[in-house]
Structure formats: structure tokens, C-alpha cells
PDB file of N, CA and C in Angstrom:
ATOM      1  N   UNK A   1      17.430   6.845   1.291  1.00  0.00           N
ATOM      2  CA  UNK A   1      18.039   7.423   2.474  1.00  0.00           C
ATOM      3  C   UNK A   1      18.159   8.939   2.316  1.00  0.00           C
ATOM      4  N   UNK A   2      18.240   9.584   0.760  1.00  0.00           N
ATOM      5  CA  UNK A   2      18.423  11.067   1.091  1.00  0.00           C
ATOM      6  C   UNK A   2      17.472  11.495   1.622  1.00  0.00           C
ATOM      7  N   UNK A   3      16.097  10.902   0.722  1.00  0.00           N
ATOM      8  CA  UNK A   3      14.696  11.562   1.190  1.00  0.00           C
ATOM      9  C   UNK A   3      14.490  11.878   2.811  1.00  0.00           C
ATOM     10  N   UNK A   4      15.014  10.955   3.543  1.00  0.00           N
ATOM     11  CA  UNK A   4      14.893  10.608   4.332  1.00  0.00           C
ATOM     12  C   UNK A   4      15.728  11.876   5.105  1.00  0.00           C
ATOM     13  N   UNK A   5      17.053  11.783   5.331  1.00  0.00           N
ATOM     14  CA  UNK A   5      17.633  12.823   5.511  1.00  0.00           C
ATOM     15  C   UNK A   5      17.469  14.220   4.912  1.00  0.00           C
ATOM     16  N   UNK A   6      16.831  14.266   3.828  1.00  0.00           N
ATOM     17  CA  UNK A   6      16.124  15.831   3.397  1.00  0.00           C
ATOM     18  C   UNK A   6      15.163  16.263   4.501  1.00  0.00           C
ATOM     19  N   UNK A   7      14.081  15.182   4.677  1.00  0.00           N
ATOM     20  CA  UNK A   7      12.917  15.475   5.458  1.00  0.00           C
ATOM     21  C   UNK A   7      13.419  15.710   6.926  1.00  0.00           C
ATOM     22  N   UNK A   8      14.668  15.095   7.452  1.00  0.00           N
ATOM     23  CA  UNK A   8      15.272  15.402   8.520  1.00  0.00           C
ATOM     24  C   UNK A   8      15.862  17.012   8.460  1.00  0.00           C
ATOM     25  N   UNK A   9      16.172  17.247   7.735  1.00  0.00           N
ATOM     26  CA  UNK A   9      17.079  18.909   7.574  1.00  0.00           C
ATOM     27  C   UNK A   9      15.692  19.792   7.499  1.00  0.00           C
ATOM     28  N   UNK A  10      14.728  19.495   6.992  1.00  0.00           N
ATOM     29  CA  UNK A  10      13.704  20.397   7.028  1.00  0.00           C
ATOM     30  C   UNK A  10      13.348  20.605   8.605  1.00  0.00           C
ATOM     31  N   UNK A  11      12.719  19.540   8.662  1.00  0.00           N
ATOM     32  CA  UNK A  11      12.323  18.912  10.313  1.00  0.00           C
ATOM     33  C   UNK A  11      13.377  20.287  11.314  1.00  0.00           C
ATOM     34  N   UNK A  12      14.707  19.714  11.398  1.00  0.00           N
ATOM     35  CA  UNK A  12      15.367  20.302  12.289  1.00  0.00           C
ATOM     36  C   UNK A  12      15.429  22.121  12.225  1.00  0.00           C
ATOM     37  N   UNK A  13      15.434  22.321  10.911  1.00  0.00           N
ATOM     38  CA  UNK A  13      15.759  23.755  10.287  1.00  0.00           C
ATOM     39  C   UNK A  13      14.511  24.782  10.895  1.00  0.00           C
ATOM     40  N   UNK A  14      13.603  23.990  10.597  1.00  0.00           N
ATOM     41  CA  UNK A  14      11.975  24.630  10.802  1.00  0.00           C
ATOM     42  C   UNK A  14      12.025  24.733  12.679  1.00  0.00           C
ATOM     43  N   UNK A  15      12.910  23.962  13.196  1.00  0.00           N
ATOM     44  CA  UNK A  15      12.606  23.835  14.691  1.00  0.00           C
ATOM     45  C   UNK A  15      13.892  25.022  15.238  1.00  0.00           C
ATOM     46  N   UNK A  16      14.515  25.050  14.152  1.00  0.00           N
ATOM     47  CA  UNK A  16      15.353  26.323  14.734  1.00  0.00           C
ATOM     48  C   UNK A  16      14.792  28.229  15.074  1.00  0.00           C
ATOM     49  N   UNK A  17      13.920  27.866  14.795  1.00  0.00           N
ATOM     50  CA  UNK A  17      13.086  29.329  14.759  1.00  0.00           C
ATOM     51  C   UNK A  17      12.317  29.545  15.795  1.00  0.00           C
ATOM     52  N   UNK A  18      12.849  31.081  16.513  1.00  0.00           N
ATOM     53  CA  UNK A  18      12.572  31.242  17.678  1.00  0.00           C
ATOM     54  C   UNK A  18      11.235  31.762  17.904  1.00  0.00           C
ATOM     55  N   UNK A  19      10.391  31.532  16.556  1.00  0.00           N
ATOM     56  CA  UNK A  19       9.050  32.064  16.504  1.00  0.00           C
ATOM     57  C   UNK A  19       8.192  31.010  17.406  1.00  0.00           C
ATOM     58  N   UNK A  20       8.978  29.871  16.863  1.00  0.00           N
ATOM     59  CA  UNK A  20       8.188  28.155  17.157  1.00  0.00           C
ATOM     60  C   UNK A  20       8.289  28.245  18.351  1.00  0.00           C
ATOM     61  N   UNK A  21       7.313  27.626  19.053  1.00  0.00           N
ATOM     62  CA  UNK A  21       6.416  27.070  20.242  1.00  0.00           C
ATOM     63  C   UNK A  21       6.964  25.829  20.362  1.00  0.00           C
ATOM     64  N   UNK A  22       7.521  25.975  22.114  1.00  0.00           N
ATOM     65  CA  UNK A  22       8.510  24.562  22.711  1.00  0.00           C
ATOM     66  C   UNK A  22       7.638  23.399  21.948  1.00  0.00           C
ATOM     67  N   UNK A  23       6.525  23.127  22.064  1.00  0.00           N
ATOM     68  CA  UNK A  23       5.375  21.617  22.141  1.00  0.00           C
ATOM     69  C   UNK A  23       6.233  21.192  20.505  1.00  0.00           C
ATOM     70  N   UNK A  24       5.792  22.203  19.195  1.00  0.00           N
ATOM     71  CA  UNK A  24       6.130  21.893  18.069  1.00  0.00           C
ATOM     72  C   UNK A  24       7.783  21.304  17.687  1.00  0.00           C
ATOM     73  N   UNK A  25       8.476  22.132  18.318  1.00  0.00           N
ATOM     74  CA  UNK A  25       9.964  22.050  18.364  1.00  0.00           C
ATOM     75  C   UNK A  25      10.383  20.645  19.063  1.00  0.00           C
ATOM     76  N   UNK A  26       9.722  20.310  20.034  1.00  0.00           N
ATOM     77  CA  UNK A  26      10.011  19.278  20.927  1.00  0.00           C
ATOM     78  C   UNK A  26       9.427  17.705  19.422  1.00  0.00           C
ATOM     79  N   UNK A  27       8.380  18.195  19.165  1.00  0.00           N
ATOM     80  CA  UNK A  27       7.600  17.421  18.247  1.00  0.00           C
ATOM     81  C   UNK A  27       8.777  16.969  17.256  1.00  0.00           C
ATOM     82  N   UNK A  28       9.108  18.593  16.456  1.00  0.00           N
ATOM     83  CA  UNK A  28      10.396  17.882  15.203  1.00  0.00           C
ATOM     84  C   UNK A  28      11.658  16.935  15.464  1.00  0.00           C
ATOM     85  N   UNK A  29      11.955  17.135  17.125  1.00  0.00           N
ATOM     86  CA  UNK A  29      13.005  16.498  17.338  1.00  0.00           C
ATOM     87  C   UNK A  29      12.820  15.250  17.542  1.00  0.00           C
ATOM     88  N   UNK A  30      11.586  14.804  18.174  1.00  0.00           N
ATOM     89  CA  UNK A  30      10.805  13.313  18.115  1.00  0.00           C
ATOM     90  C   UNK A  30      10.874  12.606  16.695  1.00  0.00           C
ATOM     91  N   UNK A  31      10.881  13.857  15.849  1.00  0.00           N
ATOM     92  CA  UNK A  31      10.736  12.523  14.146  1.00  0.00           C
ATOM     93  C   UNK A  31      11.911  12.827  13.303  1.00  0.00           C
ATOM     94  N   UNK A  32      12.975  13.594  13.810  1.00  0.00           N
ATOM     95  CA  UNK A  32      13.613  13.840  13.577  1.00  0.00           C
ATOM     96  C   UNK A  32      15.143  12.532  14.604  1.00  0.00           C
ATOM     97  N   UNK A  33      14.663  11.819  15.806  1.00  0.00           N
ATOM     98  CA  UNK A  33      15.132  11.138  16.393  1.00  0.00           C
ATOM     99  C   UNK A  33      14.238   9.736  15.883  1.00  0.00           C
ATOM    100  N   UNK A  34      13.603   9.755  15.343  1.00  0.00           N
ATOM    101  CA  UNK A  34      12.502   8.912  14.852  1.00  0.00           C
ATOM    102  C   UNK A  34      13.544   7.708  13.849  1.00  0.00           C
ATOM    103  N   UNK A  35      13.711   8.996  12.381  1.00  0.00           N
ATOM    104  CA  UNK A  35      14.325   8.947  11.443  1.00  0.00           C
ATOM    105  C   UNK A  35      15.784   8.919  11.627  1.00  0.00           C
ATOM    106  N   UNK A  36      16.213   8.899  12.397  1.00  0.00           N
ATOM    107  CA  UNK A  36      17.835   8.380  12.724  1.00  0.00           C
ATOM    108  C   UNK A  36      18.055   6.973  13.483  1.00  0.00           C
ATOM    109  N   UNK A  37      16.791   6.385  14.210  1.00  0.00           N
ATOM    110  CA  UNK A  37      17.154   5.666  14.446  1.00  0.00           C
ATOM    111  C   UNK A  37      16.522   4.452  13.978  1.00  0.00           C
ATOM    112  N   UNK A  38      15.680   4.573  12.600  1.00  0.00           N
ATOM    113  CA  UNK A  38      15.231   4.239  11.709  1.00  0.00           C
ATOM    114  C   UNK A  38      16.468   3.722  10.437  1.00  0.00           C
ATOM    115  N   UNK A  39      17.519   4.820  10.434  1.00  0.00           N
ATOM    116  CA  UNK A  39      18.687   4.366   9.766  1.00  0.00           C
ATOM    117  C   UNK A  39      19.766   3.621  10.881  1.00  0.00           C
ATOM    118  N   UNK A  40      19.461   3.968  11.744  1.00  0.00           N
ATOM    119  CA  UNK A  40      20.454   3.036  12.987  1.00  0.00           C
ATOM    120  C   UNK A  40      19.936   1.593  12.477  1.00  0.00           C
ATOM    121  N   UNK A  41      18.602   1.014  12.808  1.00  0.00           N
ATOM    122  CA  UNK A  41      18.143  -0.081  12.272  1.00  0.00           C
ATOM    123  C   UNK A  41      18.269  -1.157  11.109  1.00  0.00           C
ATOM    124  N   UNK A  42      18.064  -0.004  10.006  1.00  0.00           N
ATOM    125  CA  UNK A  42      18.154  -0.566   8.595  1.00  0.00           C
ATOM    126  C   UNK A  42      19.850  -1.005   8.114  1.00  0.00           C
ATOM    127  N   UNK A  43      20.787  -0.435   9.596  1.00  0.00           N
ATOM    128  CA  UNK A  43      22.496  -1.013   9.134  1.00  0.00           C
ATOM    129  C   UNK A  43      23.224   0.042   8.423  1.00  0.00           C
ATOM    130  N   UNK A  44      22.483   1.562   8.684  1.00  0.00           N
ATOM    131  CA  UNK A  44      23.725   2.578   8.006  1.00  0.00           C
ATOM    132  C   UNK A  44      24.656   2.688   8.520  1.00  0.00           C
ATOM    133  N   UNK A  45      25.762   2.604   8.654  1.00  0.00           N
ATOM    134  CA  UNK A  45      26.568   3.090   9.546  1.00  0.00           C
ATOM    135  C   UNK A  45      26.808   4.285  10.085  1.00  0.00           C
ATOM    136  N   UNK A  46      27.622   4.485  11.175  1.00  0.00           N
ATOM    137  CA  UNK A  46      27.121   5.752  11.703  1.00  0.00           C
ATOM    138  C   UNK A  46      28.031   7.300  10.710  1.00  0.00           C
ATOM    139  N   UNK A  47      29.423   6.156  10.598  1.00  0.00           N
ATOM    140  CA  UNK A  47      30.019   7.914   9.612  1.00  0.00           C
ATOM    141  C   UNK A  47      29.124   8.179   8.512  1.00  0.00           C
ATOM    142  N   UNK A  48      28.741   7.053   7.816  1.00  0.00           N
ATOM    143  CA  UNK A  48      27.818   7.256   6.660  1.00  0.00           C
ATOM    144  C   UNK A  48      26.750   8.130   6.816  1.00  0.00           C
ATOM    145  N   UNK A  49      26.051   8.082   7.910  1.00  0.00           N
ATOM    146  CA  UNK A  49      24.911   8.957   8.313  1.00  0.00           C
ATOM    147  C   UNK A  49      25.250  10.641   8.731  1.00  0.00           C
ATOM    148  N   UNK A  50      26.439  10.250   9.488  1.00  0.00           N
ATOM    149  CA  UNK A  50      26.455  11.688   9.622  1.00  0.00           C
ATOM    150  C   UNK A  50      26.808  12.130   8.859  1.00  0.00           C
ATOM    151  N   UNK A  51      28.328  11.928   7.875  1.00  0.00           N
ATOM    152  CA  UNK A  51      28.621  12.244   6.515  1.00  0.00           C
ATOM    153  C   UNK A  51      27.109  13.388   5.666  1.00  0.00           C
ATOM    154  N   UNK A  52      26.492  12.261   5.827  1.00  0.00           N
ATOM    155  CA  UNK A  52      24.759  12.856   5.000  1.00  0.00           C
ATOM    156  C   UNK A  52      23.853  13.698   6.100  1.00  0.00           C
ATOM    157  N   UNK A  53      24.525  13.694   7.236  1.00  0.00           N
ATOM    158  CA  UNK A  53      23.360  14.646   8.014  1.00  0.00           C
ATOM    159  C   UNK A  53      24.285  16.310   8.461  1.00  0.00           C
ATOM    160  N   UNK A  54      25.656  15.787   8.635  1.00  0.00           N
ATOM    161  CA  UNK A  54      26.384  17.500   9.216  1.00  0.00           C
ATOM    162  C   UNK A  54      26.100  18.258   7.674  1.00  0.00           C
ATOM    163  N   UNK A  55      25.993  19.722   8.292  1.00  0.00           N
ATOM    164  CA  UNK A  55      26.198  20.390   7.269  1.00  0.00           C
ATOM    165  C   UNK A  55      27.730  21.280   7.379  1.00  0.00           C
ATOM    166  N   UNK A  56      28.520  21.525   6.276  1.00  0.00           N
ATOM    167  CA  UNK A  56      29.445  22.327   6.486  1.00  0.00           C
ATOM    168  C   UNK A  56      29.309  23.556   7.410  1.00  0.00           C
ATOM    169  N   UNK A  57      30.256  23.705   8.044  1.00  0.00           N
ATOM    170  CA  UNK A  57      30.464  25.771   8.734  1.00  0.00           C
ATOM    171  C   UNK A  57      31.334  26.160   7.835  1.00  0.00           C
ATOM    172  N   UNK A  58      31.699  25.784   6.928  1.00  0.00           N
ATOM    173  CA  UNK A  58      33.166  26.949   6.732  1.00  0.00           C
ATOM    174  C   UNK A  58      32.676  27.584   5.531  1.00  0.00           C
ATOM    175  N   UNK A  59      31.562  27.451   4.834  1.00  0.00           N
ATOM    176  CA  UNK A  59      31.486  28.112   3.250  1.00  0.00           C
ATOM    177  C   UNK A  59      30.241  28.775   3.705  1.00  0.00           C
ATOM    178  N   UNK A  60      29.228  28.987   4.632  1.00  0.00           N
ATOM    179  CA  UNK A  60      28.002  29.022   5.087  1.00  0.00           C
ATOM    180  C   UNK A  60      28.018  30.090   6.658  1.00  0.00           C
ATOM    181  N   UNK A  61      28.440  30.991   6.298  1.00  0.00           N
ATOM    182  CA  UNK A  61      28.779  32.128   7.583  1.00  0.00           C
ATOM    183  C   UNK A  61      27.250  33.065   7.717  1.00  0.00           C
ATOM    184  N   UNK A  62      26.342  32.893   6.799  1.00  0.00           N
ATOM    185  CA  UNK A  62      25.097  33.417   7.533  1.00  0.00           C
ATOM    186  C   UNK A  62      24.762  32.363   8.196  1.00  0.00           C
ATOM    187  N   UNK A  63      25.012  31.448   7.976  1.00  0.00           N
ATOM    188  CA  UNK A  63      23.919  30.660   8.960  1.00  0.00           C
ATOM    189  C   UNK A  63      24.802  29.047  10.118  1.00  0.00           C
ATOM    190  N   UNK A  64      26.275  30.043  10.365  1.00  0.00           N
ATOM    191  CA  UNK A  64      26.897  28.879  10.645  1.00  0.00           C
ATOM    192  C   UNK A  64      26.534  28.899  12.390  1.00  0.00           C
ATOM    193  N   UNK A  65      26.180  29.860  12.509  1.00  0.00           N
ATOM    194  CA  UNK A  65      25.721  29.221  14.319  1.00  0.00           C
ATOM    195  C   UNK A  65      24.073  28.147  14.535  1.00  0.00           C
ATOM    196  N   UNK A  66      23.392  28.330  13.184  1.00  0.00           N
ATOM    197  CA  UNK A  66      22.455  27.673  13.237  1.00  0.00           C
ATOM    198  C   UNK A  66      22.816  25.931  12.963  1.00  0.00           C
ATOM    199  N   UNK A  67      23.947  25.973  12.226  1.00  0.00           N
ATOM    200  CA  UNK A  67      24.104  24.782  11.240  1.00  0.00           C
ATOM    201  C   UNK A  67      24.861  24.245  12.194  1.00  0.00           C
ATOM    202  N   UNK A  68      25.939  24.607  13.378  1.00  0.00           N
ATOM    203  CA  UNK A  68      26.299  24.533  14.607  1.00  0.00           C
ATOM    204  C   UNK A  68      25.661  24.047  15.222  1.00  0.00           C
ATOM    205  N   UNK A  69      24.661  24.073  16.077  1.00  0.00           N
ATOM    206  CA  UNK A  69      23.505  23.624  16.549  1.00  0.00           C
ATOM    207  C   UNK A  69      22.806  22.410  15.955  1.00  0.00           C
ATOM    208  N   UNK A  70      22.565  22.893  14.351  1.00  0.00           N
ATOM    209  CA  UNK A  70      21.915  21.527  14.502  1.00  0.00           C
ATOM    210  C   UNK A  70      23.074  20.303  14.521  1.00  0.00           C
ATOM    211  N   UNK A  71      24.067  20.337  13.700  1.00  0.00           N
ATOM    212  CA  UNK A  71      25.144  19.492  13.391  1.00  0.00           C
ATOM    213  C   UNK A  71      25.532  19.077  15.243  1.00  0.00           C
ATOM    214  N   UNK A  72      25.307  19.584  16.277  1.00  0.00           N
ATOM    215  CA  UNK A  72      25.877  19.081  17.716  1.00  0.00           C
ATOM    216  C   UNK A  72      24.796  18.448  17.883  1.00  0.00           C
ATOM    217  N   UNK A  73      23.218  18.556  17.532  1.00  0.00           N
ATOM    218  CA  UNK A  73      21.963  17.318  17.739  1.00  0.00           C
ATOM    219  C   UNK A  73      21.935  16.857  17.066  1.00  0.00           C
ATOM    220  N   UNK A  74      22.713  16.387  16.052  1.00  0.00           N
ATOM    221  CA  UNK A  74      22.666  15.157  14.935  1.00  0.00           C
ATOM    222  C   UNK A  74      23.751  14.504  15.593  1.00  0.00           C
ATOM    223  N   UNK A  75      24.835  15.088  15.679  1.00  0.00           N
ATOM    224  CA  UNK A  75      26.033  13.997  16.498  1.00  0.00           C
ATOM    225  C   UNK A  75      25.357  13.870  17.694  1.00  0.00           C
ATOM    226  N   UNK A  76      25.055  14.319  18.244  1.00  0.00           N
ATOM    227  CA  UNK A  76      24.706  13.736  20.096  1.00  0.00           C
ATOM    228  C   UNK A  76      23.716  12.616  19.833  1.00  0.00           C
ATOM    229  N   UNK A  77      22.842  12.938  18.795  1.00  0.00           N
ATOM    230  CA  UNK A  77      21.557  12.305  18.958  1.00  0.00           C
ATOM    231  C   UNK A  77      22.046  10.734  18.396  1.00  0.00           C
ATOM    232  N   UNK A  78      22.320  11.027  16.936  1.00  0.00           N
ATOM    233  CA  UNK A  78      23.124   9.685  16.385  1.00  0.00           C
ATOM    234  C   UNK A  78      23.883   8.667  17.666  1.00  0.00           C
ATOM    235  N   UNK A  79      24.815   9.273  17.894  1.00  0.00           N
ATOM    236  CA  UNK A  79      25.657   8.501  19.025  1.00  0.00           C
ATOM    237  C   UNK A  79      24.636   7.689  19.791  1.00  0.00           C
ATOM    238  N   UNK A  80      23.865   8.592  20.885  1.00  0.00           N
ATOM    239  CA  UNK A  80      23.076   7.473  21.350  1.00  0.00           C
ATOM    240  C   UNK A  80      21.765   6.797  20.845  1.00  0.00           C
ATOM    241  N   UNK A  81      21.515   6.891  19.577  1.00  0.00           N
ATOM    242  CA  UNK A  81      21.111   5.696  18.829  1.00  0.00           C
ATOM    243  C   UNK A  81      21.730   4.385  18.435  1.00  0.00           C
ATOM    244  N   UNK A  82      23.211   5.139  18.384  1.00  0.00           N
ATOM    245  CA  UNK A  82      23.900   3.815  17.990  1.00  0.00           C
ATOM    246  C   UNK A  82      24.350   2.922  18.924  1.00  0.00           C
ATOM    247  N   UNK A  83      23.910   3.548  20.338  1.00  0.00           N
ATOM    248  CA  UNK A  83      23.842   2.543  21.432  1.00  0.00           C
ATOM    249  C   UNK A  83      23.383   1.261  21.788  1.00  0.00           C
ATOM    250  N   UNK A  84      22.207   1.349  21.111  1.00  0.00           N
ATOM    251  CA  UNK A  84      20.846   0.598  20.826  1.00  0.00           C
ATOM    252  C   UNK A  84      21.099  -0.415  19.630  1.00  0.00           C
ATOM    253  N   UNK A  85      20.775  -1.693  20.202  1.00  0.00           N
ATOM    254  CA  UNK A  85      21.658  -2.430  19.025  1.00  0.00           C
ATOM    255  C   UNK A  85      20.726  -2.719  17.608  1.00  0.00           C
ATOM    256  N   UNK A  86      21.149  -3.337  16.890  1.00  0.00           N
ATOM    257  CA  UNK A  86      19.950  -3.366  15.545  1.00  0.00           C
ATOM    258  C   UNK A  86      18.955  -4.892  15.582  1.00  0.00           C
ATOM    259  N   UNK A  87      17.939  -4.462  15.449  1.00  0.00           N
ATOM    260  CA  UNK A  87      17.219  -5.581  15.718  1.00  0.00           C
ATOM    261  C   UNK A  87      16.926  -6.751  14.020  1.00  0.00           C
ATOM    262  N   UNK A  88      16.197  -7.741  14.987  1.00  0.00           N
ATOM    263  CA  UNK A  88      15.897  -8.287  13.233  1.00  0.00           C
ATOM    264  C   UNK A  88      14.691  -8.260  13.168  1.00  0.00           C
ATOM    265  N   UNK A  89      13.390  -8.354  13.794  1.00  0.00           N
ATOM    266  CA  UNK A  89      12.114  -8.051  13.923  1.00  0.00           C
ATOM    267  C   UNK A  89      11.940  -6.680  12.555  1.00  0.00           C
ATOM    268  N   UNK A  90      11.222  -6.540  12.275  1.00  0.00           N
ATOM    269  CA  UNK A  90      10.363  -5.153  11.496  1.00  0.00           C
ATOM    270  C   UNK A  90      10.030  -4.700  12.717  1.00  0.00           C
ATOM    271  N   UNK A  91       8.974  -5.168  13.391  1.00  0.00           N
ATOM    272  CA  UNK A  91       8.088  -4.907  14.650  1.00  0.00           C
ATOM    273  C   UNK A  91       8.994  -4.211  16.011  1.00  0.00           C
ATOM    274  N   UNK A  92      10.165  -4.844  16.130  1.00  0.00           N
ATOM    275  CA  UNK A  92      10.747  -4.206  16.743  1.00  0.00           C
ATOM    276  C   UNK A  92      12.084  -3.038  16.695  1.00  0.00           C
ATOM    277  N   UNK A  93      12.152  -2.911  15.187  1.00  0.00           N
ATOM    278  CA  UNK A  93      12.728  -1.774  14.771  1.00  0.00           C
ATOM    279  C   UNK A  93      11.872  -0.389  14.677  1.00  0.00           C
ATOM    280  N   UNK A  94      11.087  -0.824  14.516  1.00  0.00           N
ATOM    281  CA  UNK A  94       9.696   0.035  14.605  1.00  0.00           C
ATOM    282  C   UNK A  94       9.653   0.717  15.864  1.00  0.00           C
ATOM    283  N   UNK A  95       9.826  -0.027  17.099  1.00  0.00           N
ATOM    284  CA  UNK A  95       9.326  -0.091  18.469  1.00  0.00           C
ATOM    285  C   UNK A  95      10.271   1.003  18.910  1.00  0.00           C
ATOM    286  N   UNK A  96      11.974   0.636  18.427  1.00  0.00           N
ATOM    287  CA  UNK A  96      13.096   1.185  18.781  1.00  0.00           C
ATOM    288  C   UNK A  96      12.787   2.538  18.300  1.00  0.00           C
ATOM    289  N   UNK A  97      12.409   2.654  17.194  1.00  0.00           N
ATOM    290  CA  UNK A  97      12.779   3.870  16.467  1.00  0.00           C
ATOM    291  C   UNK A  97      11.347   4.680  17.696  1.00  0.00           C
ATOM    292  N   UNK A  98      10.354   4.328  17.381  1.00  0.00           N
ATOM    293  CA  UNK A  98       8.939   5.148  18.352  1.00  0.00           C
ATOM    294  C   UNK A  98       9.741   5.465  19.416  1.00  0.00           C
ATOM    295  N   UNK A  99      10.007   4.258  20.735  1.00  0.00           N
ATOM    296  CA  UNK A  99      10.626   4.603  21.787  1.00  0.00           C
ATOM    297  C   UNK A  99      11.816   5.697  21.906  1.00  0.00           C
ATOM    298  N   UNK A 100      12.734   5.630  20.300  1.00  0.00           N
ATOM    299  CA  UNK A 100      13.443   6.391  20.575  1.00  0.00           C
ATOM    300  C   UNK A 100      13.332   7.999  20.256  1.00  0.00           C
ATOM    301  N   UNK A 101      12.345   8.276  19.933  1.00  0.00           N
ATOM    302  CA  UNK A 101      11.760   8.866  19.135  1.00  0.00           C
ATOM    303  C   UNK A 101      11.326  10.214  20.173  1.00  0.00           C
ATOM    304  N   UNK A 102      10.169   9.236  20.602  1.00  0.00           N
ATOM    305  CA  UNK A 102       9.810  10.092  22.588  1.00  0.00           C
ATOM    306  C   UNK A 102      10.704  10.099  23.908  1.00  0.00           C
ATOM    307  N   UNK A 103      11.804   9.394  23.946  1.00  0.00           N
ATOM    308  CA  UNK A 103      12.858   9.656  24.598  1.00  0.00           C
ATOM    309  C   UNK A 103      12.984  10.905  24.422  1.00  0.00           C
ATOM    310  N   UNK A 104      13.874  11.530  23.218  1.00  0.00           N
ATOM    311  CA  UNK A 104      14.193  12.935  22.847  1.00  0.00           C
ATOM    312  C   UNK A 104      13.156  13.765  23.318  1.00  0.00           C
ATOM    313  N   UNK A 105      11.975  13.505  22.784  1.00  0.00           N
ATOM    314  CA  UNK A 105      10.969  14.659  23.144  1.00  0.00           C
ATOM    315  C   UNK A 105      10.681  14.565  24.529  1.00  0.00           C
ATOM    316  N   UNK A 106      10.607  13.664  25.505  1.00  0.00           N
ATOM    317  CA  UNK A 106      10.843  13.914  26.723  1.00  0.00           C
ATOM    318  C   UNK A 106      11.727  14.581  27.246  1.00  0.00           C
ATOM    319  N   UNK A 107      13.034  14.433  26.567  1.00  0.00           N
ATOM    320  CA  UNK A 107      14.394  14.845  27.127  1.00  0.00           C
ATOM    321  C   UNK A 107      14.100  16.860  26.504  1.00  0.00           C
ATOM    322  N   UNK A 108      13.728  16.976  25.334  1.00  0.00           N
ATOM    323  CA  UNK A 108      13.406  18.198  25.046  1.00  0.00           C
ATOM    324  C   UNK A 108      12.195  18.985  26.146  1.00  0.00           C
ATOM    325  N   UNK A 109      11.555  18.092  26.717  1.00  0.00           N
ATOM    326  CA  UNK A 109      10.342  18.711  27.308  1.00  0.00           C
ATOM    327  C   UNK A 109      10.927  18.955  28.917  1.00  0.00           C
ATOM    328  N   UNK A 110      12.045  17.951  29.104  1.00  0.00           N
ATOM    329  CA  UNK A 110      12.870  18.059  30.403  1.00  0.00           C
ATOM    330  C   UNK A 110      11.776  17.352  31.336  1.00  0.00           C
ATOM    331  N   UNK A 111      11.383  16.129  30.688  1.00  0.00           N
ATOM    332  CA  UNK A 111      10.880  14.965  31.462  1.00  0.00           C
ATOM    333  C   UNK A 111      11.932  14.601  32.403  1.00  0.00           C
ATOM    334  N   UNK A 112      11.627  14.249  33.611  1.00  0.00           N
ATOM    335  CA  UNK A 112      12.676  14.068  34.257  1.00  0.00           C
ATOM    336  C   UNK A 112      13.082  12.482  34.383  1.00  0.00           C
ATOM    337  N   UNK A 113      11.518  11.498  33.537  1.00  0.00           N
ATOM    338  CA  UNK A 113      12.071  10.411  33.235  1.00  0.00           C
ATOM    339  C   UNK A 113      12.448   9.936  32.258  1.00  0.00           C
ATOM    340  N   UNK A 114      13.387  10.685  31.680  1.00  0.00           N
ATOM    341  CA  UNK A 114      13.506  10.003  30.741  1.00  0.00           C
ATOM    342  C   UNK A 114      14.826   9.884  30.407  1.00  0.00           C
TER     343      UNK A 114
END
């Protein structure tokens, strides 16, 4: 699960940069919503997850409006993963996590269906 959440902090960190191009940014948040609801599935619970996904503000003042940001799309995003109930299929934890995956990136792209 850290790996997992490492590759998520990269993911999100790299999408914070205002160099990056909407398509890519929209992209990290897709596997970055991928991988959360991948642990929604597997039965983490949700304090447990976020526990391992917020990062502190209070010791971290260069970079606490970034860590702000991401820490409000890890809680928003988590929450409504945990909407979605846990399946017992492989096949359809799979399905959940994809579907939920391009939800976000629709919602980042301001699909209006989504």
C-alpha cells in the first residue's frame, strides 16, 4: 500500500505544475483516482488511507498551499470513492477502479457528463 500511495504523491505533485498541459494533469488525476479506488476495493479503510495520503501544513510552509490543494483532492476524491461499495469480483473491482478513474478525468476536463 505505500508503494502505492508513493506513486500517488508523485502522480499528484508532478500535476501541480503550472508548466503541465490540462490533457497530462487531467491524465494524473485519472490514476491517481484509479489508485484510491483500488484501495477503496481491497477494504482500506478510509481514515487509514487518508492518514497515508494528507500531507502535513504546519512543518512544510514552502510548500503548504501546494500540499493544501492536493490534501482537499485526496479528501474530496476519497470520499466519493467510498461511496461506491466494495465488490467481490477481481473483474469488477477492476471495472470500479477504471470507471472511477475517468469519471475524475472527465470531471477535470469539465465533461459535462460526468
Amino acid at each position: 500500500m505505500r508503494l502505492i500511495l508513493i506513486v500517488i504523491l508523485m502522480l499528484v505533485g508532478s500535476m501541480l505544475h503550472a508548466e503541465e498541459n490540462k490533457s497530462k494533469t487531467c491524465e494524473n488525476l485519472k490514476n491517481s483516482a484509479y489508485q484510491i479506488m483500488l484501495e477503496r476495493q481491497s477494504g482500506t479503510k478510509l481514515l487509514d488511507l487518508l492518514e497515508n495520503l494528507l500531507k502535513p501544513l504546519d512543518h512544510d510552509t514552502e510548500n503548504a498551499l501546494n500540499n493544501y490543494y492536493t490534501n482537499n483532492f485526496f479528501t474530496h476524491v476519497s470520499g466519493l470513492a467510498y461511496e461506491i461499495p466494495i465488490y467481490t469480483k477481481e473483474s469488477e473491482k477492476q471495472k470500479a477502479a477504471t470507471e472511477f478513474g475517468l469519471r475524475i478525468e472527465r470531471i477535470c476536463i469539465k465533461d459535462n457528463t460526468a
